[in-house]
PDB file of N, CA and C in Angstrom:
ATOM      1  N   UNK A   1      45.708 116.505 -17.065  1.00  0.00           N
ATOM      2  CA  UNK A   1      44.738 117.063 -16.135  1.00  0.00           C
ATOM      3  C   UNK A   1      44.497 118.523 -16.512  1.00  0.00           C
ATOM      4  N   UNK A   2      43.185 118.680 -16.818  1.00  0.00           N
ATOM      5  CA  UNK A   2      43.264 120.141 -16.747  1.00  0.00           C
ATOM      6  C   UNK A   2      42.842 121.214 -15.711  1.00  0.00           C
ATOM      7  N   UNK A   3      42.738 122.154 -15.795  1.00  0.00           N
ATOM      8  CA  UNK A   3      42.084 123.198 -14.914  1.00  0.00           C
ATOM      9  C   UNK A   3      41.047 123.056 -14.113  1.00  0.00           C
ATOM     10  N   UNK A   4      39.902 122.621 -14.538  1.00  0.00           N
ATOM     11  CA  UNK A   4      38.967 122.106 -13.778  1.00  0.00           C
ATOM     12  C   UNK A   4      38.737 120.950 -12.719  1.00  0.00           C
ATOM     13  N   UNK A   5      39.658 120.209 -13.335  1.00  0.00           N
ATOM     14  CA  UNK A   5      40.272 118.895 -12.257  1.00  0.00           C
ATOM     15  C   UNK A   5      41.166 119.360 -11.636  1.00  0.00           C
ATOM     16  N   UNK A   6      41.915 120.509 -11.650  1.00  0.00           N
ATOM     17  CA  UNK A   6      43.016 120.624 -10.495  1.00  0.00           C
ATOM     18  C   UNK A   6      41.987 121.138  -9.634  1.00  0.00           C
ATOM     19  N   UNK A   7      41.297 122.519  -9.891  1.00  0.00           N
ATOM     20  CA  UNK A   7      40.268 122.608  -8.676  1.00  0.00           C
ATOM     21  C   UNK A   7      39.762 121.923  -7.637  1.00  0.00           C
ATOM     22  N   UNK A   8      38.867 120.942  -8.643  1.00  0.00           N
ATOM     23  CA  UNK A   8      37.868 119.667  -7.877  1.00  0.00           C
ATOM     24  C   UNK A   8      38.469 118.754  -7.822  1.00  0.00           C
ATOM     25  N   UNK A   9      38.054 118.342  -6.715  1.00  0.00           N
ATOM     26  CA  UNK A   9      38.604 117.077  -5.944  1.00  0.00           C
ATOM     27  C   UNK A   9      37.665 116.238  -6.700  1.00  0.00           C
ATOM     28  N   UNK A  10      38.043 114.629  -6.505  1.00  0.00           N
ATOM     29  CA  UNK A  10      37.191 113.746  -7.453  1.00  0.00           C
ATOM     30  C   UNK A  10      35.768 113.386  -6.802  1.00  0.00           C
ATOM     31  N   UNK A  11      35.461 113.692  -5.812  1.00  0.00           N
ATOM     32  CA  UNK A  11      33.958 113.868  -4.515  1.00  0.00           C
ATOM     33  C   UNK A  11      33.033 114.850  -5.260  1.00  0.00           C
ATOM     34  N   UNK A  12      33.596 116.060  -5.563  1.00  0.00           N
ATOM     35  CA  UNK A  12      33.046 117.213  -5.964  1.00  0.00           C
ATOM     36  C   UNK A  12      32.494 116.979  -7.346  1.00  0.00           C
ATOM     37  N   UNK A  13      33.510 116.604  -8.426  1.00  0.00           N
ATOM     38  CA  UNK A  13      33.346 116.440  -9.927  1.00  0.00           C
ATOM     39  C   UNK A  13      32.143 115.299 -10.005  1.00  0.00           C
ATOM     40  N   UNK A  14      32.223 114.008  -9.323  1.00  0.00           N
ATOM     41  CA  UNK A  14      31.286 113.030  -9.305  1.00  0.00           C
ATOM     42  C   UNK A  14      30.124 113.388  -8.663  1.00  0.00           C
ATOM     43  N   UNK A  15      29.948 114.435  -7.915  1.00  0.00           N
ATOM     44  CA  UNK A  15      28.253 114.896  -7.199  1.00  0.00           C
ATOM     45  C   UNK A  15      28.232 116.089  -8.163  1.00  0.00           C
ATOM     46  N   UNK A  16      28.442 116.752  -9.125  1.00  0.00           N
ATOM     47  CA  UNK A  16      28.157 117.167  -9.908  1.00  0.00           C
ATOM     48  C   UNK A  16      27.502 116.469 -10.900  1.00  0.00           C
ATOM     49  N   UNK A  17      28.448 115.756 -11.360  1.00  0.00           N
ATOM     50  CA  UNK A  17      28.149 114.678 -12.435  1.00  0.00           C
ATOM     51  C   UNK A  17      27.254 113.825 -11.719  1.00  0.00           C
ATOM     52  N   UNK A  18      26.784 113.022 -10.859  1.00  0.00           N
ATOM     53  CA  UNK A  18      25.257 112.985 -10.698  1.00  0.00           C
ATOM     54  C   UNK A  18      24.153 113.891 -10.604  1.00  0.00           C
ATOM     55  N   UNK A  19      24.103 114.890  -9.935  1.00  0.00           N
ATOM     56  CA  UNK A  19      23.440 115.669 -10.073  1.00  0.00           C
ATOM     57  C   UNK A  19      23.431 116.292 -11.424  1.00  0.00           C
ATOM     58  N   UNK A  20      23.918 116.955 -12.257  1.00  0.00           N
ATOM     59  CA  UNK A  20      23.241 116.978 -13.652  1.00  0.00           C
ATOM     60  C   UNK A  20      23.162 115.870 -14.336  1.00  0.00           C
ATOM     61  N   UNK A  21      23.078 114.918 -13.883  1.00  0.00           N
ATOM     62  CA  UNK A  21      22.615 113.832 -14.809  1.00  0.00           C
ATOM     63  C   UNK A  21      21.029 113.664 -14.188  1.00  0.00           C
ATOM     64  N   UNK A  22      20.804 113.689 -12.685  1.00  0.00           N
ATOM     65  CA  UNK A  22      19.762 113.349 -12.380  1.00  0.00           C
ATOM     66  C   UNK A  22      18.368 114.317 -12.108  1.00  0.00           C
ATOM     67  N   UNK A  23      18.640 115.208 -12.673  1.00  0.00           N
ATOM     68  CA  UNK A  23      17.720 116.521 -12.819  1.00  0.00           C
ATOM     69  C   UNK A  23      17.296 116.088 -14.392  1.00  0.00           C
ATOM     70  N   UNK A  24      17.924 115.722 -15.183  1.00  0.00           N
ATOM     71  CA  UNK A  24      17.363 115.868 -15.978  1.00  0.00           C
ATOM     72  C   UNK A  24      15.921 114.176 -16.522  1.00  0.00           C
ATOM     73  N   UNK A  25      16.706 113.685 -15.828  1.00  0.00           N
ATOM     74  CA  UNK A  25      15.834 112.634 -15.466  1.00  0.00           C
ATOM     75  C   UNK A  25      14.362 112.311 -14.464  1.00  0.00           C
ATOM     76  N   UNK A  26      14.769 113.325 -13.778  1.00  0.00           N
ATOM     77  CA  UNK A  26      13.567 113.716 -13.108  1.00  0.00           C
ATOM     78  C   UNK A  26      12.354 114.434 -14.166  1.00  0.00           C
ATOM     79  N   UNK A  27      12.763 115.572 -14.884  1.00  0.00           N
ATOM     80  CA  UNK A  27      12.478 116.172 -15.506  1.00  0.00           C
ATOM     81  C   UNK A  27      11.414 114.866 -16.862  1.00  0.00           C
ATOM     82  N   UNK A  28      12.376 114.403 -17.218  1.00  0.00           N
ATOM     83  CA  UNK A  28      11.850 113.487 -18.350  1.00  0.00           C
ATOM     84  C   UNK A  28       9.990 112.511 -17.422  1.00  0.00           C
ATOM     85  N   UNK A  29      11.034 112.253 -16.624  1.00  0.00           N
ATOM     86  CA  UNK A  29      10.524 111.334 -15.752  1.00  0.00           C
ATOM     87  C   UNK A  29       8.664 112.003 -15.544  1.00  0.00           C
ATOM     88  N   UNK A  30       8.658 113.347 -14.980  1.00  0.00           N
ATOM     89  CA  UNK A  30       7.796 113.678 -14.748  1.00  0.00           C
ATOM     90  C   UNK A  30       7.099 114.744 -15.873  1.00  0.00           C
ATOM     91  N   UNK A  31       7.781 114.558 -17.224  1.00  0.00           N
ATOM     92  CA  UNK A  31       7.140 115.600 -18.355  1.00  0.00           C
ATOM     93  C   UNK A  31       7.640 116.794 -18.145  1.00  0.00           C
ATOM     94  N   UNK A  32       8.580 117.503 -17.397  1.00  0.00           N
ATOM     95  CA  UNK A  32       9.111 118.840 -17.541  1.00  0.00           C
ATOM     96  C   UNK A  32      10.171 119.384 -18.210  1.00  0.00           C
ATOM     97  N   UNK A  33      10.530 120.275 -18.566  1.00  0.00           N
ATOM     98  CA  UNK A  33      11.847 120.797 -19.199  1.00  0.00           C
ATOM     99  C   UNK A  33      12.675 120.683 -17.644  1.00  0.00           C
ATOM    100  N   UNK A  34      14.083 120.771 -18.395  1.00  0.00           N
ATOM    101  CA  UNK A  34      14.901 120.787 -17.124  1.00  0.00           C
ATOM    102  C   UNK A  34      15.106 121.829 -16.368  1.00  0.00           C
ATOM    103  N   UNK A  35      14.482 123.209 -16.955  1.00  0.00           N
ATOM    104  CA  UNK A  35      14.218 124.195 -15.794  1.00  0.00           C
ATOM    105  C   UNK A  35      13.498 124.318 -15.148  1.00  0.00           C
ATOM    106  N   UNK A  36      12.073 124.004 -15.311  1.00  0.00           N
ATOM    107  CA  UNK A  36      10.788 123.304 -14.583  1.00  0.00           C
ATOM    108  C   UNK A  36      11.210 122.640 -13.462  1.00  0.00           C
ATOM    109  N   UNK A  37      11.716 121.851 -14.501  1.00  0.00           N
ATOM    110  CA  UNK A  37      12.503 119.907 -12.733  1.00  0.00           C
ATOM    111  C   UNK A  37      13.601 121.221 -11.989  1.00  0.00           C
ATOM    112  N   UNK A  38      14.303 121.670 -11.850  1.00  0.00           N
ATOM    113  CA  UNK A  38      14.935 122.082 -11.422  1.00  0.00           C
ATOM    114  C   UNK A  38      14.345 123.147 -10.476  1.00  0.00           C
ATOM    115  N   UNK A  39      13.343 124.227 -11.271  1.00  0.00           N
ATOM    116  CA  UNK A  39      12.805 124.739 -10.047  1.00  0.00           C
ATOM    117  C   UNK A  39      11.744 124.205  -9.011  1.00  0.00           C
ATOM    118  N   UNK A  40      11.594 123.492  -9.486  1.00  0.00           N
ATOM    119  CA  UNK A  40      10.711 122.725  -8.476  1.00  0.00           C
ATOM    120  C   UNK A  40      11.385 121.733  -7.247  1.00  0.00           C
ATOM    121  N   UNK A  41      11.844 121.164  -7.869  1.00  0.00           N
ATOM    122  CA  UNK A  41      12.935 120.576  -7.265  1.00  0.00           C
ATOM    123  C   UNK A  41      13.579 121.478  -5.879  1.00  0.00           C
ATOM    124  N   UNK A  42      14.219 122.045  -6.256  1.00  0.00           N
ATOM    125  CA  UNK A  42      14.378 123.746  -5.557  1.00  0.00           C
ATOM    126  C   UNK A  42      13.147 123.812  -4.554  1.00  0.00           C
ATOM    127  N   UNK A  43      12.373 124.216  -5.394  1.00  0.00           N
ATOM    128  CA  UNK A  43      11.326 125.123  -4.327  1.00  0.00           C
ATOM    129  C   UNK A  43      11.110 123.742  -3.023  1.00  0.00           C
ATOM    130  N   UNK A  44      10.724 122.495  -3.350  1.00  0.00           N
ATOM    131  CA  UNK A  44       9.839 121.808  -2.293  1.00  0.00           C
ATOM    132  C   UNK A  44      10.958 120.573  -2.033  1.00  0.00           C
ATOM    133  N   UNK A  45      12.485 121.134  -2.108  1.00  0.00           N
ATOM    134  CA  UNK A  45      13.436 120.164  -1.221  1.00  0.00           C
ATOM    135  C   UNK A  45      13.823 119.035  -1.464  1.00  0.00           C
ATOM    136  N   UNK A  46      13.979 119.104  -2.695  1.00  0.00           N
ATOM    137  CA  UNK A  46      14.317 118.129  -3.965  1.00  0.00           C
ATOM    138  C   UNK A  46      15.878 117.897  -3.797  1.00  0.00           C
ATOM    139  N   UNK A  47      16.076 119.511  -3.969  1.00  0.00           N
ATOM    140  CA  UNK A  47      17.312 119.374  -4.321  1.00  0.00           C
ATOM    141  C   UNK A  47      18.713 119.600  -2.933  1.00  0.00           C
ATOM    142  N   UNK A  48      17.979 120.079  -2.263  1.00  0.00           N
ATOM    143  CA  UNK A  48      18.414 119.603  -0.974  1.00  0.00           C
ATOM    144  C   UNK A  48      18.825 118.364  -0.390  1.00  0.00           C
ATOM    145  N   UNK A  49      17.922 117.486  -0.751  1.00  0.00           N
ATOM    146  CA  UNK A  49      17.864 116.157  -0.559  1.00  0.00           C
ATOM    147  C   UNK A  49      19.056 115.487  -1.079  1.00  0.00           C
ATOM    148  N   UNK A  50      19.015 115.969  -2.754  1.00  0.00           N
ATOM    149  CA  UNK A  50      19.907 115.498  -3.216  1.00  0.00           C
ATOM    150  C   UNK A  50      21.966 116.041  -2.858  1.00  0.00           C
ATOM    151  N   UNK A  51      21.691 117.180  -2.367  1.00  0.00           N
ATOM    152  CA  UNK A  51      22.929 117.427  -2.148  1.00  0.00           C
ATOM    153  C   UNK A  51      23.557 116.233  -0.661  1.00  0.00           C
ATOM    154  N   UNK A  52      21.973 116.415   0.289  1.00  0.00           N
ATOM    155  CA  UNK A  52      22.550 115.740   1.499  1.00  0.00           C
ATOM    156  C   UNK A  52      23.159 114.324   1.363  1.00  0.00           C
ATOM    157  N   UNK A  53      22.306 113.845   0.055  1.00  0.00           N
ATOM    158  CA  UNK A  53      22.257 112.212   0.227  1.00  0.00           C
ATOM    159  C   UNK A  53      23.011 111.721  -1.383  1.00  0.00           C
ATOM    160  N   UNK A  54      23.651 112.581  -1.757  1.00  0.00           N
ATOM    161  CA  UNK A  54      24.066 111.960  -3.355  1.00  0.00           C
ATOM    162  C   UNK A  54      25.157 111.004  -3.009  1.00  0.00           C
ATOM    163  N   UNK A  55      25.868 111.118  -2.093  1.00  0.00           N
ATOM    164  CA  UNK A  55      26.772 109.990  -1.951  1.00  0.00           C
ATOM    165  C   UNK A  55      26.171 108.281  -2.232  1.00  0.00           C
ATOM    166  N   UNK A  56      24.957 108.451  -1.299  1.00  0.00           N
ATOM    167  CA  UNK A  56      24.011 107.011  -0.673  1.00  0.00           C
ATOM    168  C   UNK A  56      23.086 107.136  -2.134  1.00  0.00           C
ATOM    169  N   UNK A  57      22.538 108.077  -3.053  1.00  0.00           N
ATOM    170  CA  UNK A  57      21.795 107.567  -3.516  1.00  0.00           C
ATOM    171  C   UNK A  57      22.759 107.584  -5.294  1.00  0.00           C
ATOM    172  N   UNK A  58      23.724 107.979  -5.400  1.00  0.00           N
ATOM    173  CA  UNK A  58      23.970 107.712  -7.083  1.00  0.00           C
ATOM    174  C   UNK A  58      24.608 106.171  -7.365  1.00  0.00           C
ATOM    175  N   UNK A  59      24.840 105.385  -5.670  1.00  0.00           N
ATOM    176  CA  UNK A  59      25.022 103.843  -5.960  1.00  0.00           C
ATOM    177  C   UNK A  59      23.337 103.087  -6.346  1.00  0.00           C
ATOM    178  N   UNK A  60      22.347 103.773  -5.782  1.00  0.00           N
ATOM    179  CA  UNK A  60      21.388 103.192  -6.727  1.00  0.00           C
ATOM    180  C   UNK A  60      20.451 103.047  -8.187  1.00  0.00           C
ATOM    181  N   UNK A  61      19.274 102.788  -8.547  1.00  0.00           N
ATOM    182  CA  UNK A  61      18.580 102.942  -9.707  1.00  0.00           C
ATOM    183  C   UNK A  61      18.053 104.069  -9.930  1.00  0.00           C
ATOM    184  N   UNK A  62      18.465 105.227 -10.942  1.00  0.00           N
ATOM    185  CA  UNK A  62      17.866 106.180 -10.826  1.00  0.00           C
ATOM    186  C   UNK A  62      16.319 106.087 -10.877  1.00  0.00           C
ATOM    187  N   UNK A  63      15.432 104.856 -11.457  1.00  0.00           N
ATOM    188  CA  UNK A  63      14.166 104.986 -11.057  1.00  0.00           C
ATOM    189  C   UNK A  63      14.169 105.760  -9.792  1.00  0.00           C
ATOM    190  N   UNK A  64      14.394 104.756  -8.663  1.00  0.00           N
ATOM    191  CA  UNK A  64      14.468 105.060  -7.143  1.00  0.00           C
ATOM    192  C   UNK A  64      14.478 106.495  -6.945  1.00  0.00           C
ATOM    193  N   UNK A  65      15.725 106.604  -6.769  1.00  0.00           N
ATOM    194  CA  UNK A  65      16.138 108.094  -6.896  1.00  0.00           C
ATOM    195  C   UNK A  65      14.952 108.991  -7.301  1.00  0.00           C
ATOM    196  N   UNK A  66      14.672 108.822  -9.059  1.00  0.00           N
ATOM    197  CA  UNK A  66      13.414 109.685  -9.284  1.00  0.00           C
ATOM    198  C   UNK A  66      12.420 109.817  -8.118  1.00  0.00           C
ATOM    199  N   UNK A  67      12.036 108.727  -8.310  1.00  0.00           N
ATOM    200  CA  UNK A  67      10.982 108.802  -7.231  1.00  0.00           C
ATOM    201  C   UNK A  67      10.938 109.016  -5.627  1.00  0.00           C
ATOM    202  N   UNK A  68      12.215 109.051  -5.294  1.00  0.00           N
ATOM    203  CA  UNK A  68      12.359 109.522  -3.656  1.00  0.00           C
ATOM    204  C   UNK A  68      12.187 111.110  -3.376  1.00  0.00           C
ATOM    205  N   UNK A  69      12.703 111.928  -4.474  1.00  0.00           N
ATOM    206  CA  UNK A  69      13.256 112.932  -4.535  1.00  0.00           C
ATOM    207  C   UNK A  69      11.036 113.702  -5.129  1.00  0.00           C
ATOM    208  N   UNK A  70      11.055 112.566  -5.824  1.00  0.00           N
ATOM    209  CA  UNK A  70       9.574 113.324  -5.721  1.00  0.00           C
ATOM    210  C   UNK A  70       8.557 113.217  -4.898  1.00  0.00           C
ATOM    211  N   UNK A  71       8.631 112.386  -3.672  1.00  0.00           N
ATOM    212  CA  UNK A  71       7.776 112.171  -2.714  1.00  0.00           C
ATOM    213  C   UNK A  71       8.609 113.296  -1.678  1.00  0.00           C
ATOM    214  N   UNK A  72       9.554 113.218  -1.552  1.00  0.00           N
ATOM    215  CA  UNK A  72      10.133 114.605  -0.816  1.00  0.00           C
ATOM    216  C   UNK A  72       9.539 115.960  -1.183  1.00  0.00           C
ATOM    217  N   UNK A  73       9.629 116.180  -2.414  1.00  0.00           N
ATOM    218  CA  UNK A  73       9.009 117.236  -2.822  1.00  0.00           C
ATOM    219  C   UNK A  73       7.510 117.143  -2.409  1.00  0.00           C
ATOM    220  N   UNK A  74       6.477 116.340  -2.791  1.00  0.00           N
ATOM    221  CA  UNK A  74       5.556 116.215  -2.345  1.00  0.00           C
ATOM    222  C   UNK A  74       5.074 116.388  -1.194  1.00  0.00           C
ATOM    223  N   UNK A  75       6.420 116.010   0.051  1.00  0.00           N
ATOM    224  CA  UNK A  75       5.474 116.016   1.625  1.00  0.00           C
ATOM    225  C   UNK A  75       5.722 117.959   2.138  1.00  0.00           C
ATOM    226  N   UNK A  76       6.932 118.032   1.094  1.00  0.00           N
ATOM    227  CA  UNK A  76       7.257 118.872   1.195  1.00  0.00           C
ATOM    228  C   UNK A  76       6.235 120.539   0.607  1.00  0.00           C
ATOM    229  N   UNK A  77       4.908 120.031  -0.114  1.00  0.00           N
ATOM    230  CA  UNK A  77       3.999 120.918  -0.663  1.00  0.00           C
ATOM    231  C   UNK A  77       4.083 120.261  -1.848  1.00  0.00           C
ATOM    232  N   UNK A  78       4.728 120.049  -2.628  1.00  0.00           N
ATOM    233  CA  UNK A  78       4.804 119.966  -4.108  1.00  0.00           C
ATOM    234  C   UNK A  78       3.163 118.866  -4.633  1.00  0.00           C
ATOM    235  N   UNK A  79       2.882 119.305  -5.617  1.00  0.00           N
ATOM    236  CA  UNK A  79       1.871 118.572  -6.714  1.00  0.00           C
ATOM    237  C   UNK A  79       2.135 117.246  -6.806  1.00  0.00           C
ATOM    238  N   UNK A  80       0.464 116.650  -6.676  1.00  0.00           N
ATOM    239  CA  UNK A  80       0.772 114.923  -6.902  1.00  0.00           C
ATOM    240  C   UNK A  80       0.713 115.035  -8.438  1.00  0.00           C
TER     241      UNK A  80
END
């Protein structure tokens, strides 16, 4: 075990590890670099979303996912 795992608990390390996995998929998903997906994401409650709900959503298809997280953004202001 090293250092970083004594820190994090295994809750913490795994909503990390979805979450950078699923930014960057968004990103692909919608043609952006992953700092693009990310600030956007950000700005119109993307990523909010994802902190509230990563438990409920990294058991599903990240299609899904993509696309929940961008209709959030959307009602939220974001670009169709």
């Amino acid at each position: 075990m090293d250092k970083a795992e004594k820190i994090l608990d295994k809750d913490a390390r795994d909503e990390i590890s979805f979450i950078s996995f699923i930014i960057p998929e968004f990103a692909f998903a919608y043609k952006m670099n992953v700092q693009q997906a990310y600030r956007y994401l950000k700005k119109y409650g993307g990523l909010d979303y994802l902190y509230e709900n990563w438990w409920a959503l990294h058991t599903d298809n990240p299609f899904w996912v993509v696309r929940d997280m961008y209709e959030i953004c959307y009602k939220n202001g974001g670009m169709r």
